[in-house]
Protein backbone atom coordinates (compact mmCIF):
# COMPACT_ATOMS: atom_id res chain seq x y z
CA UNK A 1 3.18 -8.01 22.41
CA UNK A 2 3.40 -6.68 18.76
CA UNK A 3 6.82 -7.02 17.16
CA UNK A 4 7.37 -4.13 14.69
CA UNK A 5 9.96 -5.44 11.86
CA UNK A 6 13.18 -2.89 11.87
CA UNK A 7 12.33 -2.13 8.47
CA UNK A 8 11.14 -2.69 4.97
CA UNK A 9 13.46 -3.46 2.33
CA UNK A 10 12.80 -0.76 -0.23
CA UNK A 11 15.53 0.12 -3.29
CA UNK A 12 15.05 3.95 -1.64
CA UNK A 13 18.16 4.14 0.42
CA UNK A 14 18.33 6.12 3.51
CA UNK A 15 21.21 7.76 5.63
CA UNK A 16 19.48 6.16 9.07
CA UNK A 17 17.37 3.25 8.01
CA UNK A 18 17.62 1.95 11.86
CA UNK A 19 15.83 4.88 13.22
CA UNK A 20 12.17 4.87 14.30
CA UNK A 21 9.02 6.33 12.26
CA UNK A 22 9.63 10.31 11.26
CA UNK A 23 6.94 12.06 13.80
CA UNK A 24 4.24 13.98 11.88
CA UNK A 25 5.43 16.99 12.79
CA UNK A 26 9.20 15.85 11.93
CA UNK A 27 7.89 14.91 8.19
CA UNK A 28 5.51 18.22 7.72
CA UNK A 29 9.30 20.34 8.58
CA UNK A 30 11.28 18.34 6.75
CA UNK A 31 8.72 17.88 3.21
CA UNK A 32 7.15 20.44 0.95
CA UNK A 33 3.63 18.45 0.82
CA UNK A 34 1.27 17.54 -1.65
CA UNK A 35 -1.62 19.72 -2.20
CA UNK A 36 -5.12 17.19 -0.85
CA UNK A 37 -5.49 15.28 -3.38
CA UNK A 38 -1.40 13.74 -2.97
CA UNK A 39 0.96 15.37 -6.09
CA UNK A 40 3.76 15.21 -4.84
CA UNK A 41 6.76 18.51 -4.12
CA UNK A 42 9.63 15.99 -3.40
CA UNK A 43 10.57 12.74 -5.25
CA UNK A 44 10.40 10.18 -2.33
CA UNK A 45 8.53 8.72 -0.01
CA UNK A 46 10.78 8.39 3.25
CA UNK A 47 11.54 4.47 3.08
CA UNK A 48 11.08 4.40 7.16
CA UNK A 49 7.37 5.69 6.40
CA UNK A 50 6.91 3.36 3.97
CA UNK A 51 8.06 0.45 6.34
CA UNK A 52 5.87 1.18 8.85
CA UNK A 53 2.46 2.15 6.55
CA UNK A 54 2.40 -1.27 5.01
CA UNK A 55 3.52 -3.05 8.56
CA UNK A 56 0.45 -1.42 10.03
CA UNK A 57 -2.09 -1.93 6.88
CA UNK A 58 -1.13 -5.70 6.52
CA UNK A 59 2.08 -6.69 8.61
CA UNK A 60 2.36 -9.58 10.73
CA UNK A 61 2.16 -9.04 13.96
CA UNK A 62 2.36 -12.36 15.52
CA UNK A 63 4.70 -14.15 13.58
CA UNK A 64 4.33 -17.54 15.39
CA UNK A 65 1.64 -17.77 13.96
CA UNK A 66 1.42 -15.46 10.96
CA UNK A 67 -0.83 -12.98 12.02
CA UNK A 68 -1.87 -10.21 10.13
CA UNK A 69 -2.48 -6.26 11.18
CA UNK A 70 -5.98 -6.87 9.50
CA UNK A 71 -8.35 -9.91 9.48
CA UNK A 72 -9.64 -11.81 6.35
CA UNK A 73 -12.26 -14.47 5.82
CA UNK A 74 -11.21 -17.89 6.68
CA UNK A 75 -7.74 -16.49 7.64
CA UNK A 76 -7.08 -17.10 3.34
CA UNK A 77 -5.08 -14.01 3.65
CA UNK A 78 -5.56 -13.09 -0.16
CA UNK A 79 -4.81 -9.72 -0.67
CA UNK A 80 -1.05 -8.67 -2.02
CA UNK A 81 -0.50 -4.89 -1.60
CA UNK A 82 1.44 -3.70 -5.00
CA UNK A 83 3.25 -0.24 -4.05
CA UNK A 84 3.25 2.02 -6.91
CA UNK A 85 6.19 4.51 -6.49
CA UNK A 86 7.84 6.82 -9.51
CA UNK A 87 10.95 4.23 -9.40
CA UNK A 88 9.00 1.07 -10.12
CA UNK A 89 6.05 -1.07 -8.58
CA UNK A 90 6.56 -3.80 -6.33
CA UNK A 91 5.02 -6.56 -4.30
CA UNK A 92 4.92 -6.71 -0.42
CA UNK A 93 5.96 -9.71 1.23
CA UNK A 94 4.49 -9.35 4.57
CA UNK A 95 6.75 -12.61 6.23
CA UNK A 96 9.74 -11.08 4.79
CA UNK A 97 8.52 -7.68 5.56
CA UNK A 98 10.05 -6.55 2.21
CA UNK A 99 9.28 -5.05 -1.32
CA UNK A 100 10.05 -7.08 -4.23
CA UNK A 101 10.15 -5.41 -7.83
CA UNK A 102 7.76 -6.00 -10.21
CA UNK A 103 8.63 -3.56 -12.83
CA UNK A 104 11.31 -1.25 -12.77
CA UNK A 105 9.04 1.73 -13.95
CA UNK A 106 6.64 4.28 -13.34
CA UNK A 107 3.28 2.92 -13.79
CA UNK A 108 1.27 5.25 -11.27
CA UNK A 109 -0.94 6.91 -14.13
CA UNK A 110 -2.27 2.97 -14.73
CA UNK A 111 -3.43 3.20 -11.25
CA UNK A 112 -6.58 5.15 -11.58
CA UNK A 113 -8.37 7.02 -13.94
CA UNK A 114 -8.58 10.77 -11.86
CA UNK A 115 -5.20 12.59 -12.95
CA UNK A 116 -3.77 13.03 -9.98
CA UNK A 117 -2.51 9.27 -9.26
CA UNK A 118 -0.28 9.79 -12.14
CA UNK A 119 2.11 12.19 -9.76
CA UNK A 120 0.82 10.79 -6.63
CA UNK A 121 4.13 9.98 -3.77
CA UNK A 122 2.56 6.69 -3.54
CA UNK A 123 -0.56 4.55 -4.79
CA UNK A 124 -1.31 0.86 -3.10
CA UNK A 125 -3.25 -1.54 -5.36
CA UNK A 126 -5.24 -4.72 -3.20
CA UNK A 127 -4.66 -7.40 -5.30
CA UNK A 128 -6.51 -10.35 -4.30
CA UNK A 129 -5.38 -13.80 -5.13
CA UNK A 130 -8.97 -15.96 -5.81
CA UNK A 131 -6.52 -19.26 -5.43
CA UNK A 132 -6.33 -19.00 -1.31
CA UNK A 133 -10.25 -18.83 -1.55
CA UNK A 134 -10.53 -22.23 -2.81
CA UNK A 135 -13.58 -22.71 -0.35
CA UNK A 136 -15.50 -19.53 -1.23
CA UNK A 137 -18.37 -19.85 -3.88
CA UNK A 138 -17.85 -18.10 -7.30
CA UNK A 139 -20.26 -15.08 -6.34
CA UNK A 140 -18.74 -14.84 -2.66
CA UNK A 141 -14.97 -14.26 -3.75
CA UNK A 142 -15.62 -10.40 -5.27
CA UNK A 143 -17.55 -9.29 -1.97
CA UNK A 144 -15.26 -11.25 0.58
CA UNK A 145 -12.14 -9.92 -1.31
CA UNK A 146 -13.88 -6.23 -1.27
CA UNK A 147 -14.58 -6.26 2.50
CA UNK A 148 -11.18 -7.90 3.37
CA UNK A 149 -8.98 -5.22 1.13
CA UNK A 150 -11.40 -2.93 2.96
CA UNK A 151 -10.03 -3.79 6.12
CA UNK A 152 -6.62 -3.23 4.83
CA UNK A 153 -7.78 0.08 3.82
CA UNK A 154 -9.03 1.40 6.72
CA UNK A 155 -5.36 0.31 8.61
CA UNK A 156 -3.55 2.47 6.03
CA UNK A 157 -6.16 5.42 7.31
CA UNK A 158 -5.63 5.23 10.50
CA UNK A 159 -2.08 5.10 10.34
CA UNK A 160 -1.83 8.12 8.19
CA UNK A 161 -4.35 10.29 10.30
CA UNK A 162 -1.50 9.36 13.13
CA UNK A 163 1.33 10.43 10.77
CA UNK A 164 0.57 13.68 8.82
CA UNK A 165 -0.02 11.62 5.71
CA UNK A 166 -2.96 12.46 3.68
CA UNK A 167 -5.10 9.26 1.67
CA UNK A 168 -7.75 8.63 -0.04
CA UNK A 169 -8.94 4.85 -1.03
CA UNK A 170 -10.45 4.78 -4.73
CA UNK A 171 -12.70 2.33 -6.83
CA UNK A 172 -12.34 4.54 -10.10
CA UNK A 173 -9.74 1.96 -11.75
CA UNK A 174 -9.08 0.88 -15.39
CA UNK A 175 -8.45 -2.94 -13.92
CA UNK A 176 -8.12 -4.34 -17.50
CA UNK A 177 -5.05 -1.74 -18.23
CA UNK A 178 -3.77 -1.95 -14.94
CA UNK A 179 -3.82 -6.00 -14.36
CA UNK A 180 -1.57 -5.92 -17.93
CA UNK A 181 0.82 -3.12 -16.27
CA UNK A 182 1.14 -5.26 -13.03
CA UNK A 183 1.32 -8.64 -15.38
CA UNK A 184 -1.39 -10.04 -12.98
CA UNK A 185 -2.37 -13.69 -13.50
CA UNK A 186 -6.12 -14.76 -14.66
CA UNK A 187 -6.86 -15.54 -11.09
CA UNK A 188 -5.57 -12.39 -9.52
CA UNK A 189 -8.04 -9.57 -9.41
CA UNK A 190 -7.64 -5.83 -8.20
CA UNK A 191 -10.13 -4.87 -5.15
CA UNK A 192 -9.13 -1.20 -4.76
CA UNK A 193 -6.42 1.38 -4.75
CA UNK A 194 -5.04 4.00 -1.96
CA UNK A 195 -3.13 7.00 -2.95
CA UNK A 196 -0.85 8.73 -0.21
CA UNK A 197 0.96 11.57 -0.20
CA UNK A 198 2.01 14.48 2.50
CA UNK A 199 -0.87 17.08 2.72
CA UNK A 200 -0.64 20.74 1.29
CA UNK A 201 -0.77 23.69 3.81
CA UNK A 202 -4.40 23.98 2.80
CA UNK A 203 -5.17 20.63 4.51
């Protein structure tokens, strides 16, 4: 059986961090959404929701054996999920199930080049890491990184179509600007991005 970590340690502090995931209908009564494309009304995303998006786009859920909520080539487990918030960016540490602060500052316009990341509640950045694919050939590592942040991707979807969250994944990405921002290494390169945010009454 999956175990679902309590919760993600996130600098956002919350009055009941031990309760379970907000219901969809619970978030849409208690948020003034984003219009479709994810600006934000409110400051926060609620750190429980947070929690449980990156648990289900690249948790472990079988931590004997540190299994992941999506699959990867050769089990290299490459991608790092950055979460760009207003308050900083930070790292996810899956084993830890925790976010650890990269910068202390609002870097979400260096997420994307369409305006609208720039005020987004949250944008993800797959960052994958071309040292666990020692085995993979030089041309292979792009495509198998692609596919496998892909994955990732699609976990984030599904989870947000079950939530009341509204996503989009996106390609269109200044990586030169925003590997500086994220002080990325030489052998760290970004896949794709995800901006979420709570969906307008138009959606």
């Amino acid at each position: 059986m999956e175990e679902r970590p309590e919760h993600v340690h996130h600098p956002i502090e919350s009055s009941n961090r031990r309760r379970p995931i907000a219901s969809a209908s619970a978030v849409a009564a208690s948020h003034a959404g984003p219009d479709a494309h994810g600006s934000p009304q409110h400051a926060h995303v609620l750190p429980d929701t947070l929690s449980a998006l990156l648990w289900a786009g690249f948790g472990i859920n079988r931590p004997d054996k540190g299994g992941r909520m999506a699959p990867s080539a050769h089990n290299w487990q490459e991608i790092d999920i950055y979460a760009v918030l207003a308050e900083g960016a930070y790292r996810y540490d899956a084993r830890a199930h925790r976010l650890l602060l990269v910068k202390a500052e609002d870097l979400r316009q260096h997420t994307g080049t369409q305006n609208f990341v720039a005020t987004a509640l949250v944008n993800l950045v797959y960052v994958a890491d071309f040292v666990r694919m020692s085995e993979a050939q030089d041309d292979e590592r792009g495509f198998l990184a692609g596919a496998d942040a892909g994955c990732i991707a699609q976990n984030i979807y599904l989870y947000c179509a079950g939530s009341g969250l509204a996503t989009v994944v996106r390609g269109l990405i200044d990586r030169r600007r925003l590997t500086h921002a994220l002080g990325l290494t030489a052998t760290q390169c970004i896949a794709l991005a995800q901006t979420l945010g709570y969906p307008g009454p138009e959606a």
